[in-house]
C-alpha atoms as a PDB file:
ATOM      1  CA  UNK A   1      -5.845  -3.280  39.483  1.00  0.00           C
ATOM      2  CA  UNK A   2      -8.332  -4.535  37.024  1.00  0.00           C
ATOM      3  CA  UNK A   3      -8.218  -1.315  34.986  1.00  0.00           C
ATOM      4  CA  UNK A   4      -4.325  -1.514  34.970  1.00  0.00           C
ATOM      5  CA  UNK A   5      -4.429  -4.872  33.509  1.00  0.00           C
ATOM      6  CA  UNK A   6      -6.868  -4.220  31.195  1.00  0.00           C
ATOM      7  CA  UNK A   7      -5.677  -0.991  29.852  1.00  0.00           C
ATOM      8  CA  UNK A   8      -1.873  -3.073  29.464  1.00  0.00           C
ATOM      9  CA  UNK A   9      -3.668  -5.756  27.368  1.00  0.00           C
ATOM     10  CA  UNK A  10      -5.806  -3.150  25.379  1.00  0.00           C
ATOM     11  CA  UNK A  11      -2.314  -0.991  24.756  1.00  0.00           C
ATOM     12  CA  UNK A  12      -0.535  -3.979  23.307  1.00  0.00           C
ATOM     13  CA  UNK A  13      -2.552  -5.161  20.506  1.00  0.00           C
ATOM     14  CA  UNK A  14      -2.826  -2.004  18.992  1.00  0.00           C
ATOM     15  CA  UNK A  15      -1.098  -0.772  16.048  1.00  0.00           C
ATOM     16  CA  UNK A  16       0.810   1.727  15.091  1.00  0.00           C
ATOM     17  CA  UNK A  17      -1.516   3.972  13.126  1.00  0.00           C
ATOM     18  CA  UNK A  18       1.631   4.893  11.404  1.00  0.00           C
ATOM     19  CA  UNK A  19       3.465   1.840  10.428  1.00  0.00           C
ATOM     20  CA  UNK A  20       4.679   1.501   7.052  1.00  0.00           C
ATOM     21  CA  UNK A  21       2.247   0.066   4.540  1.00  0.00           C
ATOM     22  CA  UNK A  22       3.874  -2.612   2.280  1.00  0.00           C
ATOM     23  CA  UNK A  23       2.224  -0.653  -0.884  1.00  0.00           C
ATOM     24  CA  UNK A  24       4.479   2.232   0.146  1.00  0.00           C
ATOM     25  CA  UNK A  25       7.604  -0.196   1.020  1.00  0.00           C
ATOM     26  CA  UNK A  26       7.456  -1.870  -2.482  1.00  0.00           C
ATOM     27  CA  UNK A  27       5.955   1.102  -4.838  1.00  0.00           C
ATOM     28  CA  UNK A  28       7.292   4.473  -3.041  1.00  0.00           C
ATOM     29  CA  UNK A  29      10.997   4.718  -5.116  1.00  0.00           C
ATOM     30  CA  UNK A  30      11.502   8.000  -4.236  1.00  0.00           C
ATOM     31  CA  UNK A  31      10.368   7.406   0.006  1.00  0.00           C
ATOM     32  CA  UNK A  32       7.823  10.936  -0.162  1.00  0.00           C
ATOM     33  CA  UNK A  33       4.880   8.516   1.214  1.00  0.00           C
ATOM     34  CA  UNK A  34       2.908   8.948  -2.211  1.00  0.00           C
ATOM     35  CA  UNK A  35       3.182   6.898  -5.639  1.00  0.00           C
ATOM     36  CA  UNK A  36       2.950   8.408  -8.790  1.00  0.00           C
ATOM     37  CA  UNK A  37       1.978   6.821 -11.826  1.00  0.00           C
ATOM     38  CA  UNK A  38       5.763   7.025 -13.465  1.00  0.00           C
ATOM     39  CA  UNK A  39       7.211   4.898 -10.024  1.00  0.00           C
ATOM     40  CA  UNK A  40       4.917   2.146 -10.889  1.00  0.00           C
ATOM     41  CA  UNK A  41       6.171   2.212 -14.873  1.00  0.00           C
ATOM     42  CA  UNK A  42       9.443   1.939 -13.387  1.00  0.00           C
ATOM     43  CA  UNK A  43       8.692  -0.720 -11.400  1.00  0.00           C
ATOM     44  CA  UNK A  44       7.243  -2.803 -14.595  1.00  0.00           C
ATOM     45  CA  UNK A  45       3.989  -2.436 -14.180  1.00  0.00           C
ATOM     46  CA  UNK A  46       1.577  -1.680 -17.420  1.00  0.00           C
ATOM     47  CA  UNK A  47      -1.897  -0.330 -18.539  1.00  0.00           C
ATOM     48  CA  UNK A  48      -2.068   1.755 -15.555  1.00  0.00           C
ATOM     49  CA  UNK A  49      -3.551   4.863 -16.646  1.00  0.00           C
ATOM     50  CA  UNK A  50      -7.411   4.243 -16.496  1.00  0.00           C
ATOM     51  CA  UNK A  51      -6.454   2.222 -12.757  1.00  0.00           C
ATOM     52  CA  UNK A  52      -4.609   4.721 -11.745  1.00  0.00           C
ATOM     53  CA  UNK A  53      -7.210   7.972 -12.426  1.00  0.00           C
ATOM     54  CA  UNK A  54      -9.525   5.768 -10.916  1.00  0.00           C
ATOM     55  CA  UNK A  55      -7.602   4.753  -8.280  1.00  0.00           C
ATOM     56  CA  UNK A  56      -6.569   8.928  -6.798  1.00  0.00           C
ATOM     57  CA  UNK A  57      -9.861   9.710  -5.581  1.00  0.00           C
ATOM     58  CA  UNK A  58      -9.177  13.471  -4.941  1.00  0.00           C
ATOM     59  CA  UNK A  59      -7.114  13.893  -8.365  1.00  0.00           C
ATOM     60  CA  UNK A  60      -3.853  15.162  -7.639  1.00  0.00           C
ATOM     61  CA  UNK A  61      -1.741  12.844  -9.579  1.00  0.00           C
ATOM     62  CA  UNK A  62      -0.432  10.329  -7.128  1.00  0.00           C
ATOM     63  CA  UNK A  63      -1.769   7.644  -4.411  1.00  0.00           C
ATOM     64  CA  UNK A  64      -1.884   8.442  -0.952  1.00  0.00           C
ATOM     65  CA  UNK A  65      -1.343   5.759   1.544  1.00  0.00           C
ATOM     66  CA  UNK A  66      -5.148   5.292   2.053  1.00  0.00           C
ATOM     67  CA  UNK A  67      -5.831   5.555  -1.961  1.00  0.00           C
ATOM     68  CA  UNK A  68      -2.817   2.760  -2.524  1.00  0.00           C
ATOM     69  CA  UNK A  69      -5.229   0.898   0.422  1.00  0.00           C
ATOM     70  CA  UNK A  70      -8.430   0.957  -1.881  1.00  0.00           C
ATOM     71  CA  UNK A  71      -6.414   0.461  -5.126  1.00  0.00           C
ATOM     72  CA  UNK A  72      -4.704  -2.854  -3.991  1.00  0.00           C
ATOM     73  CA  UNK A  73      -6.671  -5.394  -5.679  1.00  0.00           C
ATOM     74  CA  UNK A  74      -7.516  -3.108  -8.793  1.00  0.00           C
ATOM     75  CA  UNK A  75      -3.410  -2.185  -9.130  1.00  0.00           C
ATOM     76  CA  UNK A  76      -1.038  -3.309  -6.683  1.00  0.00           C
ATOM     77  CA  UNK A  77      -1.999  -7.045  -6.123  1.00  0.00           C
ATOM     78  CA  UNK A  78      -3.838  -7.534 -10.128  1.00  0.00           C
ATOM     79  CA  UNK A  79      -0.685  -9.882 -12.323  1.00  0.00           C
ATOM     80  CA  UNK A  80      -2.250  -8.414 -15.236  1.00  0.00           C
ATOM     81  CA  UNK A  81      -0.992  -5.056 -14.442  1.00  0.00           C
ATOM     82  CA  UNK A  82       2.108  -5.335 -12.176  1.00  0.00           C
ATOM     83  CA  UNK A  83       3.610  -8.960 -13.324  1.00  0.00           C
ATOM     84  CA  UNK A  84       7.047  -8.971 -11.913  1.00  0.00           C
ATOM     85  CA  UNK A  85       6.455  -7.011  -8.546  1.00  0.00           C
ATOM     86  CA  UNK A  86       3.964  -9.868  -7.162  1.00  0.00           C
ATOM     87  CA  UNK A  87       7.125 -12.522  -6.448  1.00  0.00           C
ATOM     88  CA  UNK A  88       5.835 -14.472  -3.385  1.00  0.00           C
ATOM     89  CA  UNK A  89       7.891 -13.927  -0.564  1.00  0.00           C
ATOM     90  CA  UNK A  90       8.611 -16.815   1.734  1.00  0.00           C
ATOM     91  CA  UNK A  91       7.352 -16.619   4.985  1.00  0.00           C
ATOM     92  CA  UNK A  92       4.655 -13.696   4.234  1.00  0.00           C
ATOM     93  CA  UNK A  93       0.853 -14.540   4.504  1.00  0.00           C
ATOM     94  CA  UNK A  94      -1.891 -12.648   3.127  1.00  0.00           C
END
């Protein structure tokens, strides 16, 4: 019985491994699960080239989900280069 419990309590706090990231929500125009340097232009965000090449670890021209993860403070959450996409939203933390 204790195993049965525990195994229900372990099973509901965790999270689906594939759960849309709010980088990909917000950044992904065209929905392929990868952003390219032109979909953040579009979006209004500037000086993105030296981020960006930094940012795509394995050079292919776009962000993965888990290079948009290690980029968000150097592109997705820095005012300096995406101004009008950081809007707070009411109700969101973090």
């Amino acid at each position: 019985m204790k195993k049965i419990l525990s195994i229900a309590i372990f099973s509901f706090f965790i999270s689906n491994v594939s759960a849309d990231d709010w980088r990909m929500e917000k950044f992904d125009l065209n929905k392929d699960n990868l952003i390219s340097q032109g979909e953040l232009i579009q979006l209004g965000c500037v000086k993105t080239s030296k981020m960006f090449n930094y940012a795509d670890r394995n050079g292919d021209g776009v962000l993965n989900q888990r290079e948009a993860r290690r980029a968000t403070h150097l592109i997705f959450k820095n005012r300096r280069v995406c101004p009008s996409i950081l809007k707070p939203m009411n109700g969101v933390r973090g």
